[in-house]
N, C-alpha and C. Protein backbone atom coordinates (compact mmCIF):
# COMPACT_ATOMS: atom_id res chain seq x y z
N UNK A 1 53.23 15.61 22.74
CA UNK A 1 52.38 16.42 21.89
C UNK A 1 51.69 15.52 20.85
N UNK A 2 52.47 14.52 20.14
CA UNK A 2 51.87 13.84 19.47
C UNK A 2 50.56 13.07 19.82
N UNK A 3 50.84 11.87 21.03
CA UNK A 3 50.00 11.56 21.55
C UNK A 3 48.71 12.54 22.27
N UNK A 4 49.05 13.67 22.02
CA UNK A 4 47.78 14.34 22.36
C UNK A 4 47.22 14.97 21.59
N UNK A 5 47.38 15.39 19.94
CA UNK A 5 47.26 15.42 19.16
C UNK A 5 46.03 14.18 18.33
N UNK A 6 46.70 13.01 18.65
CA UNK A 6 46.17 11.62 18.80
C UNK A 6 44.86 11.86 19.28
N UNK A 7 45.26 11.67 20.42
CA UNK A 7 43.88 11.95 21.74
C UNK A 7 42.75 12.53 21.25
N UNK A 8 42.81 13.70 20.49
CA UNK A 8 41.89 14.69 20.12
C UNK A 8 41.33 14.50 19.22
N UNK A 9 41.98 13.95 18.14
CA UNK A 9 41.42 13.63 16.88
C UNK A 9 40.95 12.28 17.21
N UNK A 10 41.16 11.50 17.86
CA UNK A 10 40.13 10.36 18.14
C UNK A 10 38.94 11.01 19.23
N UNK A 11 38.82 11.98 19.51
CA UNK A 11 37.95 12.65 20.59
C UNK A 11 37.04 13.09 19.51
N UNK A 12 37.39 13.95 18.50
CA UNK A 12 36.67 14.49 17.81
C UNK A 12 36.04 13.23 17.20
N UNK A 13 36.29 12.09 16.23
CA UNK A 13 35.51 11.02 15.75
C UNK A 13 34.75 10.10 16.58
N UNK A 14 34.83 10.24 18.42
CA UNK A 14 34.18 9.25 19.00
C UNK A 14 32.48 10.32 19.14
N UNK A 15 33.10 12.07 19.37
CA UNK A 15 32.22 12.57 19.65
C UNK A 15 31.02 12.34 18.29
N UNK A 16 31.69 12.47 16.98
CA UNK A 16 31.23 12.34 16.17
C UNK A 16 30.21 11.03 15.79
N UNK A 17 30.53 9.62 16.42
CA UNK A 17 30.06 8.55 16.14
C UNK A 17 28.76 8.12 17.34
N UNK A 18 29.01 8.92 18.70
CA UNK A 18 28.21 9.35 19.44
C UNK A 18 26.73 10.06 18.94
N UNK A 19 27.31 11.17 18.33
CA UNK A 19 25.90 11.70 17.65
C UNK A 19 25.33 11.36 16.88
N UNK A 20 25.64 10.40 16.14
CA UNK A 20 24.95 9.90 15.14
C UNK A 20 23.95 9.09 15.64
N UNK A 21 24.53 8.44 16.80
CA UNK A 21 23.32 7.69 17.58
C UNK A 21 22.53 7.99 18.99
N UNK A 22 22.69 9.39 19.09
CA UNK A 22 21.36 9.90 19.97
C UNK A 22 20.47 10.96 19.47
N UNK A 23 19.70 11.37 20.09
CA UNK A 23 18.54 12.16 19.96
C UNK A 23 19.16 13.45 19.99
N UNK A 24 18.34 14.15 19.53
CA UNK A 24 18.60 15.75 19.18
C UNK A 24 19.24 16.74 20.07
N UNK A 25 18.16 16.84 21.40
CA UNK A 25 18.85 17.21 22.36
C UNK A 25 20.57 17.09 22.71
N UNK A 26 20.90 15.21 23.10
CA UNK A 26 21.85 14.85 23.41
C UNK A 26 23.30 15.10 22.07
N UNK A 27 22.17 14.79 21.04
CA UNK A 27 23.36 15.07 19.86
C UNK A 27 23.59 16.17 19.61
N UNK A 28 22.90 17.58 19.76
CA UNK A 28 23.71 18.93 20.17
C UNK A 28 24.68 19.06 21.01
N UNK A 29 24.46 18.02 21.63
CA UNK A 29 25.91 18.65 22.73
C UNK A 29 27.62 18.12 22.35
N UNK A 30 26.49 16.62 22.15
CA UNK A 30 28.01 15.64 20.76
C UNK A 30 28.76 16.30 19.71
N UNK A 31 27.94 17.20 19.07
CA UNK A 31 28.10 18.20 18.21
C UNK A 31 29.47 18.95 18.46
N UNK A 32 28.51 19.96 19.28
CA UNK A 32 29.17 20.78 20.25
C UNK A 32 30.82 20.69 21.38
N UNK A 33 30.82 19.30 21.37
CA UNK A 33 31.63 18.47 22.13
C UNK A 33 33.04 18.42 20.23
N UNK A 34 32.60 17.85 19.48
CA UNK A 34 33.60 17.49 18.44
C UNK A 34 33.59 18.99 17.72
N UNK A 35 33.08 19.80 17.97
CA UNK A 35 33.53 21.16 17.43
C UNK A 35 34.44 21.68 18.15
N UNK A 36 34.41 21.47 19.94
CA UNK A 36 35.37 21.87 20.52
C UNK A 36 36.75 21.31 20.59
N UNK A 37 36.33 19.92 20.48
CA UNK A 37 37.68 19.39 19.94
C UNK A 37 38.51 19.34 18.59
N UNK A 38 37.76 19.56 17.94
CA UNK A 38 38.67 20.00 16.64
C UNK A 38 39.36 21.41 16.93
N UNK A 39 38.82 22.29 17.41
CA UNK A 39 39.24 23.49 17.28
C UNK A 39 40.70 23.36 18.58
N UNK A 40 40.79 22.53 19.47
CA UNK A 40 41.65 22.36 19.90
C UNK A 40 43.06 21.50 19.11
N UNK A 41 42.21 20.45 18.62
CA UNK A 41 43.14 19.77 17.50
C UNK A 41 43.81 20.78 16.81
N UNK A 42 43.43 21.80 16.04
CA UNK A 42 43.54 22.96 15.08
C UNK A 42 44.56 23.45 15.53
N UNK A 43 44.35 24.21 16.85
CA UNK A 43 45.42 24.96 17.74
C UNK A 43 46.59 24.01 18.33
N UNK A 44 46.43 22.73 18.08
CA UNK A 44 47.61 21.89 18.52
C UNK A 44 48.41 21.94 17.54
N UNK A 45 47.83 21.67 16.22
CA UNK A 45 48.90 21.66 14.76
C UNK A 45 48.87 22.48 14.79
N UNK A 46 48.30 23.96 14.80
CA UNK A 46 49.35 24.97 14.41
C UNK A 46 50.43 24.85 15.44
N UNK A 47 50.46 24.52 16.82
CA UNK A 47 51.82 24.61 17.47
C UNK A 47 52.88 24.11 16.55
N UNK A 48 52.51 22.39 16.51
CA UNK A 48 53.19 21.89 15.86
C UNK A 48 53.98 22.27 14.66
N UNK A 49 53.40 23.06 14.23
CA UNK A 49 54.33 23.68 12.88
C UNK A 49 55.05 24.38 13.09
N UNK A 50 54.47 25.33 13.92
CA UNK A 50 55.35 26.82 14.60
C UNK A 50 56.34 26.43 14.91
N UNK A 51 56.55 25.37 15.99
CA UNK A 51 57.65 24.66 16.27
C UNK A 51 58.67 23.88 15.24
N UNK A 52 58.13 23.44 13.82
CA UNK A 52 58.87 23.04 13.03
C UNK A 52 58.23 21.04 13.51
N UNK A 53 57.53 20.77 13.77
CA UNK A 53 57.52 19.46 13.85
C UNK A 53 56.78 18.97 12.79
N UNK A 54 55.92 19.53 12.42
CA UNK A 54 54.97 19.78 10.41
C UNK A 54 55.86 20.11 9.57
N UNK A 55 56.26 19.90 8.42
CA UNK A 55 56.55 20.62 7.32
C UNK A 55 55.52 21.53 6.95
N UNK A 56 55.20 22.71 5.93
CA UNK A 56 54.69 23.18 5.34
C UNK A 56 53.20 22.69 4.82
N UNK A 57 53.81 21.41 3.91
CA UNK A 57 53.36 20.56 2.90
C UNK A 57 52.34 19.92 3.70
N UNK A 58 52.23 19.24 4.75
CA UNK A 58 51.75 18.69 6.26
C UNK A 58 50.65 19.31 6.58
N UNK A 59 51.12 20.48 7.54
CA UNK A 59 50.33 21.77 7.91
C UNK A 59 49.12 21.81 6.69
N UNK A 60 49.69 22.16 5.45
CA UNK A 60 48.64 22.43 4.72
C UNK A 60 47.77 21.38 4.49
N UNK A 61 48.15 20.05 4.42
CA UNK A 61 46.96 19.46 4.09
C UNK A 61 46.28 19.16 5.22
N UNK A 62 46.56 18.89 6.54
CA UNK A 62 45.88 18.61 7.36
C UNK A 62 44.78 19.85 7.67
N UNK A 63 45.25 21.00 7.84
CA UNK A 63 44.53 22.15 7.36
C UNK A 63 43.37 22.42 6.85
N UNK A 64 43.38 21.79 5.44
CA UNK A 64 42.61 21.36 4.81
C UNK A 64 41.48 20.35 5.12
N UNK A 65 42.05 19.76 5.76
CA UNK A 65 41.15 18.19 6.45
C UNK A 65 40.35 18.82 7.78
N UNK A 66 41.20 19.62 8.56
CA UNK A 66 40.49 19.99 9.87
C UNK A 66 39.38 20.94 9.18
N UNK A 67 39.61 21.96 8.29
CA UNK A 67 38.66 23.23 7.99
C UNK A 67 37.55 22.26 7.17
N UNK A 68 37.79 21.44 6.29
CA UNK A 68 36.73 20.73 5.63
C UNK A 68 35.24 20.29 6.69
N UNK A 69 36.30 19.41 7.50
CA UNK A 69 35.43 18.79 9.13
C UNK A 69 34.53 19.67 9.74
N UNK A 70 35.56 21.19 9.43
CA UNK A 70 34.42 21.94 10.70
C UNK A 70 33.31 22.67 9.88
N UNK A 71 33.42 22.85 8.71
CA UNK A 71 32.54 22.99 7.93
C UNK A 71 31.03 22.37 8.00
N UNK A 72 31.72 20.64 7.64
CA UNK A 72 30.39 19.46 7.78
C UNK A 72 30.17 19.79 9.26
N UNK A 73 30.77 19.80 10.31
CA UNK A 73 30.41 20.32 11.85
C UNK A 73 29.17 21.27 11.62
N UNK A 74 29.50 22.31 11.41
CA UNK A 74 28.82 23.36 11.55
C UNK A 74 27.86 23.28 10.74
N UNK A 75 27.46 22.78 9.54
CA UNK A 75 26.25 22.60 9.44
C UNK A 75 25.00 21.59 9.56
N UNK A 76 25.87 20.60 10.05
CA UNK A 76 25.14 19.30 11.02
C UNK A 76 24.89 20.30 12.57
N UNK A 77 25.51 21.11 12.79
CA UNK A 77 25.27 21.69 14.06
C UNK A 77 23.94 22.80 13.74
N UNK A 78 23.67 23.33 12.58
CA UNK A 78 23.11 24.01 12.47
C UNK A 78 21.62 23.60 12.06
N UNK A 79 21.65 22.20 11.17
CA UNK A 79 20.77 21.74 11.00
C UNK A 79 19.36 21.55 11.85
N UNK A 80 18.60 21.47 11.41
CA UNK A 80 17.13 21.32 12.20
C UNK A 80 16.39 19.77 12.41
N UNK A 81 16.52 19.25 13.53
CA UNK A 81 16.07 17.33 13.21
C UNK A 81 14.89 17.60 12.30
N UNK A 82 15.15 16.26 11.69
CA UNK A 82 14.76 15.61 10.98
C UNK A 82 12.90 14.72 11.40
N UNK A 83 12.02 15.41 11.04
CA UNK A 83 10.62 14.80 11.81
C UNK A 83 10.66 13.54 11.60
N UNK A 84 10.27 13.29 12.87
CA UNK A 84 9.97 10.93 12.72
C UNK A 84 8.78 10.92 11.66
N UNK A 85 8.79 10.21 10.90
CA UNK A 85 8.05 9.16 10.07
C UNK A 85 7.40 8.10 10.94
N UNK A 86 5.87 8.56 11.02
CA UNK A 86 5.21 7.51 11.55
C UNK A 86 5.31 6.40 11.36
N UNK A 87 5.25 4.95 12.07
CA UNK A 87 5.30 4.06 12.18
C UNK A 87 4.27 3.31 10.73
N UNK A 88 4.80 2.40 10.28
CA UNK A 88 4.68 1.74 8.83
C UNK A 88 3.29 0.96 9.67
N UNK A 89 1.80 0.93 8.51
CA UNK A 89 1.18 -0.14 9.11
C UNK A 89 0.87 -1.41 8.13
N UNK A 90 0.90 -2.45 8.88
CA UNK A 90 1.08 -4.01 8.21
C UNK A 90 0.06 -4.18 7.43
C-alpha cells in the first residue's frame, strides 16, 4: 500500500511537470491525468487511516496538502490559455 501510495503521488507531480511543458490541448489532459490521480491518492489515505496505518494527526495534514493541490488543480484546469505574445522585433 505504501509503495502505491508512493506511485501516485509521484504520478500526480510527473503529470503535473508534464503540463507545464505542453500546449493547451495536450496539457488538459496532463491536468486531467493529475486530478485523477490525486483523487485516487485521496482514496488511498483515507484507506490508510481507516485501517489505522495514519494517525489522526497524519490523515489531517496530508488532507490538507491533497485538498490544497486539488484546489490549485482545478483552477489551472479551469483556466483559459494564456494568448502568445508576438514575436519581439530586433
Amino acid at each position: 500500500m505504501a509503495r502505491h501510495i508512493a506511485s501516485l503521488a509521484l504520478g500526480v507531480h510527473d503529470a503535473l511537470i508534464a503540463a507545464r511543458h505542453l500546449a493547451p490541448g495536450p496539457r488538459a489532459t496532463a491536468l486531467l491525468d493529475a486530478d485523477i490521480q490525486l483523487d485516487q491518492l485521496r482514496q488511498h489515505l483515507h484507506l490508510a487511516w481507516r485501517w489505522q496505518w495514519l494517525s489522526g494527526g497524519q490523515f489531517q495534514h496530508v488532507s490538507g496538502l491533497t485538498d490544497e493541490l486539488g484546489r490549485l488543480i482545478g483552477g489551472w484546469r479551469r483556466a483559459k490559455p494564456a494568448p502568445h505574445a508576438p514575436p519581439a522585433r530586433p
